[in-house]
PDB file of N, CA and C in Angstrom:
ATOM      1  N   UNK A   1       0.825  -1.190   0.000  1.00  0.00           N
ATOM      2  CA  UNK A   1       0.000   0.000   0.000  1.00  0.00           C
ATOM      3  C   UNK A   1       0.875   1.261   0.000  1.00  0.00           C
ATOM      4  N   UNK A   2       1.831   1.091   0.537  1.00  0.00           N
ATOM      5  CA  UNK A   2       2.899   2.512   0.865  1.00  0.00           C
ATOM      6  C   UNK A   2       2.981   2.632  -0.259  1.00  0.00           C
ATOM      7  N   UNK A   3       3.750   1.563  -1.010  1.00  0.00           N
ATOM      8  CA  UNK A   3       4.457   1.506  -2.244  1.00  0.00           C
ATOM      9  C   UNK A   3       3.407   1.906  -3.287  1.00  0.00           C
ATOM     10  N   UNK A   4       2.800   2.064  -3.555  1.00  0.00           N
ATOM     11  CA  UNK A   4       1.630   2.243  -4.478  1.00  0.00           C
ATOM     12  C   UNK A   4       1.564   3.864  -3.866  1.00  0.00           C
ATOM     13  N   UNK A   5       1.133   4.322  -3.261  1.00  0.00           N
ATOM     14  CA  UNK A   5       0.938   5.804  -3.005  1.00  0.00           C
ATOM     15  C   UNK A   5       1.932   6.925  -3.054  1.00  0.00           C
ATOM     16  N   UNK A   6       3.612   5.924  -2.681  1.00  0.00           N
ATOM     17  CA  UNK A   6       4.753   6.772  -3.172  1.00  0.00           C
ATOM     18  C   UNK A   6       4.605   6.400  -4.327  1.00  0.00           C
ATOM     19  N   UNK A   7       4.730   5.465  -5.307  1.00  0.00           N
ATOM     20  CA  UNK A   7       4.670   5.662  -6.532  1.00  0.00           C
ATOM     21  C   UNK A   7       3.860   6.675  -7.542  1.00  0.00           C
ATOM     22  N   UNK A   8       2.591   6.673  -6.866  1.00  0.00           N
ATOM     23  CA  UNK A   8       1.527   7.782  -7.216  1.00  0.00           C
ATOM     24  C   UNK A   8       1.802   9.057  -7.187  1.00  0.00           C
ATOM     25  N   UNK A   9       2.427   9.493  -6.548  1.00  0.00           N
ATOM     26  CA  UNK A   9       3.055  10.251  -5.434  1.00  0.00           C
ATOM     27  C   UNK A   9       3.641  11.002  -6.555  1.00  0.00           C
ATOM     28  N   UNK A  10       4.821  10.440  -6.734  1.00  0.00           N
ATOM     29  CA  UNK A  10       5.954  10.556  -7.774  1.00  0.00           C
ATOM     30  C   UNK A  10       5.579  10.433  -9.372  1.00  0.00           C
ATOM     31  N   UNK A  11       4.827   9.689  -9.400  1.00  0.00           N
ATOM     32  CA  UNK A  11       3.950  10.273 -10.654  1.00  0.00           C
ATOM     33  C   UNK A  11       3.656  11.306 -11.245  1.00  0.00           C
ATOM     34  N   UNK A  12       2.530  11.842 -10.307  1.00  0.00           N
ATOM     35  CA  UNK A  12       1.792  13.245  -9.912  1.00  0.00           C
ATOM     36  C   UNK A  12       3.069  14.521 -10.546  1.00  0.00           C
ATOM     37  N   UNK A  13       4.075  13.868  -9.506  1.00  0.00           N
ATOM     38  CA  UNK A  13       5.152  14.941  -9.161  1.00  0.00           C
ATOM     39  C   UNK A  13       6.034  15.311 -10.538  1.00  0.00           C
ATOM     40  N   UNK A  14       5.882  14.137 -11.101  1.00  0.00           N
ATOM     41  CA  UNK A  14       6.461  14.321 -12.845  1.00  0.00           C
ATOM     42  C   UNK A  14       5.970  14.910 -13.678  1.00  0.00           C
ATOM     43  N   UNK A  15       4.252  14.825 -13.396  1.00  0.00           N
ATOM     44  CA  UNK A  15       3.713  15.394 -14.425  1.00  0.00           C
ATOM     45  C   UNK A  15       3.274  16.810 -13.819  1.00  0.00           C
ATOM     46  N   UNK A  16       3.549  17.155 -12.516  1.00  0.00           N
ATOM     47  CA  UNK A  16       3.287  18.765 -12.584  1.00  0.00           C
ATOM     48  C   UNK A  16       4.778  19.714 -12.704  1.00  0.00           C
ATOM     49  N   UNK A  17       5.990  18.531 -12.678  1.00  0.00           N
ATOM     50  CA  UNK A  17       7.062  19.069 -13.254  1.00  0.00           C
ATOM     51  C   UNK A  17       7.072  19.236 -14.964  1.00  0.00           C
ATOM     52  N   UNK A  18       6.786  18.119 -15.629  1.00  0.00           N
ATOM     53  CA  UNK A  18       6.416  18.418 -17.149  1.00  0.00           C
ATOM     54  C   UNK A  18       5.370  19.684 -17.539  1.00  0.00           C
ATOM     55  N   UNK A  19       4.408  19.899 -17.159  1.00  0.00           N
ATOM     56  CA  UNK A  19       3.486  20.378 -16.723  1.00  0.00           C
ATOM     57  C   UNK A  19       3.898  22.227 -16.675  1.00  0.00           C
ATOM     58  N   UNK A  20       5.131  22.678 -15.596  1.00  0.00           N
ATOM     59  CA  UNK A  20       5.382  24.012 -15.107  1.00  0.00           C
ATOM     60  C   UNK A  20       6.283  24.401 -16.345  1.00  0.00           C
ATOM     61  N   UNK A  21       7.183  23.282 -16.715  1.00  0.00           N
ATOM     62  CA  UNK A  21       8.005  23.383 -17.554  1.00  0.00           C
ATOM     63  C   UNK A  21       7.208  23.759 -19.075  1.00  0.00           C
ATOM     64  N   UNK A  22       6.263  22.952 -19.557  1.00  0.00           N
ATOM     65  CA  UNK A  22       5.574  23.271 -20.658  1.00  0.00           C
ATOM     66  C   UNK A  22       5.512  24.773 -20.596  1.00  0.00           C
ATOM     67  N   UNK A  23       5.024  25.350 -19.534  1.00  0.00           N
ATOM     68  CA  UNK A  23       4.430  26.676 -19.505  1.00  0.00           C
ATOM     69  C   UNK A  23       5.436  27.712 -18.987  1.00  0.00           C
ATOM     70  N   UNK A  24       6.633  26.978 -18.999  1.00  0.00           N
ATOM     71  CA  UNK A  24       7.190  27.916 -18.796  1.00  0.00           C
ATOM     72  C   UNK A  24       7.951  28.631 -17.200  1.00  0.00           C
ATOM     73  N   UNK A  25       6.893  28.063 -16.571  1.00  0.00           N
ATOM     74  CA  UNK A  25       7.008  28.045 -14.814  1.00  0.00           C
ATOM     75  C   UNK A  25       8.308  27.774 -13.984  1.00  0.00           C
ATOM     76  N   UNK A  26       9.398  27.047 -14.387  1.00  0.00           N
ATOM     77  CA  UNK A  26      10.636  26.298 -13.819  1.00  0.00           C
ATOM     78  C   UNK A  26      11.064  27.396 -13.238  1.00  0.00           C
ATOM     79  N   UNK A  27      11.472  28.400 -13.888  1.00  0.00           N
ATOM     80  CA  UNK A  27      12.106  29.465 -13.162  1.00  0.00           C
ATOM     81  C   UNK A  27      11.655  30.011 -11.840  1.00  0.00           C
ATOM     82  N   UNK A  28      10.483  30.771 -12.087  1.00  0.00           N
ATOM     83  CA  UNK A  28      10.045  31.485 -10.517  1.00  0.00           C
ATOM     84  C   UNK A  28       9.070  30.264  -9.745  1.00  0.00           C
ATOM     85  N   UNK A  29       8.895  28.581 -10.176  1.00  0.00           N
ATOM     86  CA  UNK A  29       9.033  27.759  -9.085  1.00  0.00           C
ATOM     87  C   UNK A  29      10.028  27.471  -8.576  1.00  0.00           C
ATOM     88  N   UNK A  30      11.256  27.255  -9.147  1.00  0.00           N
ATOM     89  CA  UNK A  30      12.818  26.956  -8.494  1.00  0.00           C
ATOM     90  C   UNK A  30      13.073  28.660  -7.517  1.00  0.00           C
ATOM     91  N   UNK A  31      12.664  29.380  -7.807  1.00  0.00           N
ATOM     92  CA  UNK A  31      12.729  30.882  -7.153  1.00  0.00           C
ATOM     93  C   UNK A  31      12.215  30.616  -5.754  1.00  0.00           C
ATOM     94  N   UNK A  32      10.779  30.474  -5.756  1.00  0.00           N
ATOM     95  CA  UNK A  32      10.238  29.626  -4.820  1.00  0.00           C
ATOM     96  C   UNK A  32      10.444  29.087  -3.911  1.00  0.00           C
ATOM     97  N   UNK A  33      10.803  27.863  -4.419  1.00  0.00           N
ATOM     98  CA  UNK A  33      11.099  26.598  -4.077  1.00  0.00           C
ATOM     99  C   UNK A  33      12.799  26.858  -2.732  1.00  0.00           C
ATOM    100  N   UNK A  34      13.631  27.597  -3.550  1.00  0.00           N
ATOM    101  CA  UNK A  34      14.682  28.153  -3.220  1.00  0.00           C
ATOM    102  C   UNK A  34      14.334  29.245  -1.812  1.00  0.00           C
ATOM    103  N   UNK A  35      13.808  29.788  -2.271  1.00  0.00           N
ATOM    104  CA  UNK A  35      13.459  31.291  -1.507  1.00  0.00           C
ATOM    105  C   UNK A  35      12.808  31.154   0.343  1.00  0.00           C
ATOM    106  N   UNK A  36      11.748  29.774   0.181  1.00  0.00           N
ATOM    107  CA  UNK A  36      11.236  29.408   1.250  1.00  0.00           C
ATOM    108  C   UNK A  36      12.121  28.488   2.137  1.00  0.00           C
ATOM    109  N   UNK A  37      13.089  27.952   1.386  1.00  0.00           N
ATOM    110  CA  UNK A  37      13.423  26.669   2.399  1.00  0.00           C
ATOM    111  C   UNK A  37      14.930  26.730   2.409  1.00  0.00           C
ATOM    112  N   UNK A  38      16.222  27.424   1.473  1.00  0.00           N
ATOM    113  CA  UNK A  38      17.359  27.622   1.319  1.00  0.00           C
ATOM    114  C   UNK A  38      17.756  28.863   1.969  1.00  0.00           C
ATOM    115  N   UNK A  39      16.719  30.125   1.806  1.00  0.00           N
ATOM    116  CA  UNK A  39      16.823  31.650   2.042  1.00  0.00           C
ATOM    117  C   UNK A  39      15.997  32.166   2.801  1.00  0.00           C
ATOM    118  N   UNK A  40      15.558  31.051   3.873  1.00  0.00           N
ATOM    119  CA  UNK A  40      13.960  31.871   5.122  1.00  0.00           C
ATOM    120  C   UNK A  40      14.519  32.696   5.335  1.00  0.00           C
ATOM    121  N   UNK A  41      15.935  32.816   6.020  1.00  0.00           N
ATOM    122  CA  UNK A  41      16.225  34.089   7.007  1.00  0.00           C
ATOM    123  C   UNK A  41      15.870  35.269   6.155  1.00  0.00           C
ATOM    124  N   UNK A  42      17.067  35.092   5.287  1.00  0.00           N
ATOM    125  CA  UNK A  42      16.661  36.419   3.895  1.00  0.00           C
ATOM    126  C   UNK A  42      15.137  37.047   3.578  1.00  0.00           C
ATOM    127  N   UNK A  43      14.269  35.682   3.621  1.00  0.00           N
ATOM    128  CA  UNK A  43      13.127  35.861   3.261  1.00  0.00           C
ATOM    129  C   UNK A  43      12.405  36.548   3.708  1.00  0.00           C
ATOM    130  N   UNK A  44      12.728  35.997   5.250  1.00  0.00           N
ATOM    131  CA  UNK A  44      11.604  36.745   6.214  1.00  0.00           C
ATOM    132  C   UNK A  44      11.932  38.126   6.839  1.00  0.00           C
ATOM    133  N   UNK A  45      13.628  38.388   6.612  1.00  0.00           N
ATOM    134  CA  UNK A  45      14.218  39.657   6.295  1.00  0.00           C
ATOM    135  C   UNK A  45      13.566  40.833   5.562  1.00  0.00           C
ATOM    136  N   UNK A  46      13.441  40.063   4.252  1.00  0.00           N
ATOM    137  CA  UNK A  46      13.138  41.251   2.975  1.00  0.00           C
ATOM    138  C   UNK A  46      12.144  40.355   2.449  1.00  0.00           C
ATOM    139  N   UNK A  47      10.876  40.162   2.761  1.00  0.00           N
ATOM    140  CA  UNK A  47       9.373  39.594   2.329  1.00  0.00           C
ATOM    141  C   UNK A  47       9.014  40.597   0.978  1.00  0.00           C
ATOM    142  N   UNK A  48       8.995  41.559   1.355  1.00  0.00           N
ATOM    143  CA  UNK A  48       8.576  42.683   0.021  1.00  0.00           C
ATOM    144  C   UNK A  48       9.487  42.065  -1.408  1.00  0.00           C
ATOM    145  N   UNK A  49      10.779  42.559  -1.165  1.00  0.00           N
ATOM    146  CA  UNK A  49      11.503  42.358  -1.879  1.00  0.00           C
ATOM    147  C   UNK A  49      11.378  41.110  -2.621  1.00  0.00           C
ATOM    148  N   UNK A  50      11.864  39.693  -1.438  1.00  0.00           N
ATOM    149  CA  UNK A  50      11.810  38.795  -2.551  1.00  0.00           C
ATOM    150  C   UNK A  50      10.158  38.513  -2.707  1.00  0.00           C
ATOM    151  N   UNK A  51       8.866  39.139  -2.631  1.00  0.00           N
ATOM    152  CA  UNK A  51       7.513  38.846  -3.129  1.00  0.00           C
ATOM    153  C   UNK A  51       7.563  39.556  -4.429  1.00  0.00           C
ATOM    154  N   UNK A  52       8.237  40.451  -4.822  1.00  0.00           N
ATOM    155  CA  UNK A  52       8.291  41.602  -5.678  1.00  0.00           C
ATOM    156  C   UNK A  52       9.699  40.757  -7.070  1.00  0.00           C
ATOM    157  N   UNK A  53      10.637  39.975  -6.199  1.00  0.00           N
ATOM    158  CA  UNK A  53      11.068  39.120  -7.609  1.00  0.00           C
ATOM    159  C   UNK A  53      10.372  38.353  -7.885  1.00  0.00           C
ATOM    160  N   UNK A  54       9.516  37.616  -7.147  1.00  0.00           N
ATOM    161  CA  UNK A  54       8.729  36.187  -7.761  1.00  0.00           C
ATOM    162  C   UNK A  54       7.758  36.895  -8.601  1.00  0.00           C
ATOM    163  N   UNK A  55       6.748  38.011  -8.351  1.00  0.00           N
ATOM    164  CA  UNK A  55       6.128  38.939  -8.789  1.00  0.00           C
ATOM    165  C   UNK A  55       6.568  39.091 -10.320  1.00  0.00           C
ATOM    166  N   UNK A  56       8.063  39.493 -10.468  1.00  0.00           N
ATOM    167  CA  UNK A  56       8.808  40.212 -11.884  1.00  0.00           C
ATOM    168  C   UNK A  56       9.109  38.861 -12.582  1.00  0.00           C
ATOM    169  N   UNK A  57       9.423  37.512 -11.845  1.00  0.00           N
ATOM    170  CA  UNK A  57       9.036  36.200 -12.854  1.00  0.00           C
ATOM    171  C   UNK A  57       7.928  35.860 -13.538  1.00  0.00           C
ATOM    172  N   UNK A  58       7.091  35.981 -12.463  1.00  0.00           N
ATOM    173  CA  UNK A  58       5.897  35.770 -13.481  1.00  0.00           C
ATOM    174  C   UNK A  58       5.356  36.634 -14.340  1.00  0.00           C
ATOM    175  N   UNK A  59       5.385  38.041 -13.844  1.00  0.00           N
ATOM    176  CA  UNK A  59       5.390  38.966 -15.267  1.00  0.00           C
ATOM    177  C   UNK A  59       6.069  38.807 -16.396  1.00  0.00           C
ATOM    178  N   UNK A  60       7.469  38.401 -16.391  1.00  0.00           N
ATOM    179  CA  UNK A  60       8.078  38.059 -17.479  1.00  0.00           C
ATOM    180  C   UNK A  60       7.672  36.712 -17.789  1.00  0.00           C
ATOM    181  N   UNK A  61       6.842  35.705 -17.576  1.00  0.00           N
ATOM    182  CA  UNK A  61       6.366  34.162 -17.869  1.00  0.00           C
ATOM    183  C   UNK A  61       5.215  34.986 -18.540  1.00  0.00           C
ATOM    184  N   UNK A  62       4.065  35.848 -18.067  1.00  0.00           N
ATOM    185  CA  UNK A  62       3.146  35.620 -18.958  1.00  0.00           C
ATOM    186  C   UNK A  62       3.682  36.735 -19.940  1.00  0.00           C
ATOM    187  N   UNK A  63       4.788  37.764 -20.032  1.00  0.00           N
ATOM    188  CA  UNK A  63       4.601  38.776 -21.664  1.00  0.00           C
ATOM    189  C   UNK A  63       4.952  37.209 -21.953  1.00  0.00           C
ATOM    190  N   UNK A  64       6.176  36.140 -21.857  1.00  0.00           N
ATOM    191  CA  UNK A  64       6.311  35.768 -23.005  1.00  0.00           C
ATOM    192  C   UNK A  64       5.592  34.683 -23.507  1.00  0.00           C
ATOM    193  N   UNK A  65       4.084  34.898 -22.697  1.00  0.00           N
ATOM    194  CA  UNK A  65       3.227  33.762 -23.299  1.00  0.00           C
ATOM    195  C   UNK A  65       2.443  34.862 -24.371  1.00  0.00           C
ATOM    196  N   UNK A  66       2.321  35.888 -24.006  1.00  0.00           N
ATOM    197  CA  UNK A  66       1.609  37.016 -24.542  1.00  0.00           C
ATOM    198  C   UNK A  66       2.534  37.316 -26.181  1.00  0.00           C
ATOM    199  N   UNK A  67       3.984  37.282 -26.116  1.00  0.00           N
ATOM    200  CA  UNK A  67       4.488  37.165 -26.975  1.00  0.00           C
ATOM    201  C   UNK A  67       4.626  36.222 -27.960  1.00  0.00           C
ATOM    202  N   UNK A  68       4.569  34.776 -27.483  1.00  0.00           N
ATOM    203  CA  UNK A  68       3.890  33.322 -27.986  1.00  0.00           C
ATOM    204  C   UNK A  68       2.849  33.410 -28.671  1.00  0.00           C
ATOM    205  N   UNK A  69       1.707  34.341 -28.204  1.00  0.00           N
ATOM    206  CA  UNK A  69       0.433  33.868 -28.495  1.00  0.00           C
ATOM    207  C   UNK A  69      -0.177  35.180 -29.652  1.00  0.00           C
ATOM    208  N   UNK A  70       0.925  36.233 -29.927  1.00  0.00           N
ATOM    209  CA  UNK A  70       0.903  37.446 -30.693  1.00  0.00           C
ATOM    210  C   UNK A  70       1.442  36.881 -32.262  1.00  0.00           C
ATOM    211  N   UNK A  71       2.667  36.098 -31.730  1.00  0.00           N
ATOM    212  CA  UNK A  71       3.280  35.793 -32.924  1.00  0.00           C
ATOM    213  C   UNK A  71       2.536  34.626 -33.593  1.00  0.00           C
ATOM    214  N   UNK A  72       1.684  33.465 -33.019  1.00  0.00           N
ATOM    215  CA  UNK A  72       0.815  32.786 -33.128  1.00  0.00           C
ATOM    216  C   UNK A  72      -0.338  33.194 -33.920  1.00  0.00           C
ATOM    217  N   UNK A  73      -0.851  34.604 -33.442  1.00  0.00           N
ATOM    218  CA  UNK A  73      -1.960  35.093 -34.431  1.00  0.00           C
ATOM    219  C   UNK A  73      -1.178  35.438 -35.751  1.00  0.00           C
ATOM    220  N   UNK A  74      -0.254  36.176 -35.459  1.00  0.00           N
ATOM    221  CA  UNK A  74       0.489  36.579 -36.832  1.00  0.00           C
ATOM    222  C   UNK A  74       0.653  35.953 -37.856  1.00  0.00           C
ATOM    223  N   UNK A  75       1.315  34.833 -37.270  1.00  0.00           N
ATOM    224  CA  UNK A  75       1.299  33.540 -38.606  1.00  0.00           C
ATOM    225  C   UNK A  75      -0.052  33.373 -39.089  1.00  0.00           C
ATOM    226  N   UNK A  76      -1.165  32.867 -38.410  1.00  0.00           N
ATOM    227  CA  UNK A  76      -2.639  32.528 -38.770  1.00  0.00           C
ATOM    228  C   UNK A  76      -2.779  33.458 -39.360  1.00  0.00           C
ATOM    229  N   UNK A  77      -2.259  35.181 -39.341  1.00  0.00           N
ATOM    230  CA  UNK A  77      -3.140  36.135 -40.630  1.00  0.00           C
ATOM    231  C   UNK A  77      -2.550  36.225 -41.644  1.00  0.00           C
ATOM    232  N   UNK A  78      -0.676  35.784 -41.898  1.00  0.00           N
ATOM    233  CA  UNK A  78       0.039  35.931 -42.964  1.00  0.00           C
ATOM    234  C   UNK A  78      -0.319  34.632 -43.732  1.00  0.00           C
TER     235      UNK A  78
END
């Protein structure tokens, strides 16, 4: 039973890694990921700050879905 639920487990965990990566996400989740559990002190130091880089990742994740999805129409009208 364990074995079956870590396996599941780890499954899951592949496909919401395939998943962040498709879209682009790796970066400000490794930011994240980093930020909470490598850099608390820092974190809980300067909260603004690093809320305000994870903030400027994902702004730069969606222009360049916005940029993806511009050049996408473009082709469809040329």
């Amino acid at each position: 039973m364990m074995a079956a639920v870590l396996s599941l487990g780890l499954a899951l965990l592949g496909g919401i890694i395939c998943l962040a990566q498709t879209l682009r996400l790796s970066v400000p989740l490794l930011y994240g990921a980093l930020v909470i559990t490598v850099f608390r002190p820092w974190y809980l130091a300067h909260t603004a700050l690093a809320d305000g880089i994870f903030f400027a990742l994902v702004g730069l994740v969606a222009l360049s879905w916005m940029v993806t999805l511009i050049r996408a129409v473009r082709e469809m009208i040329w």
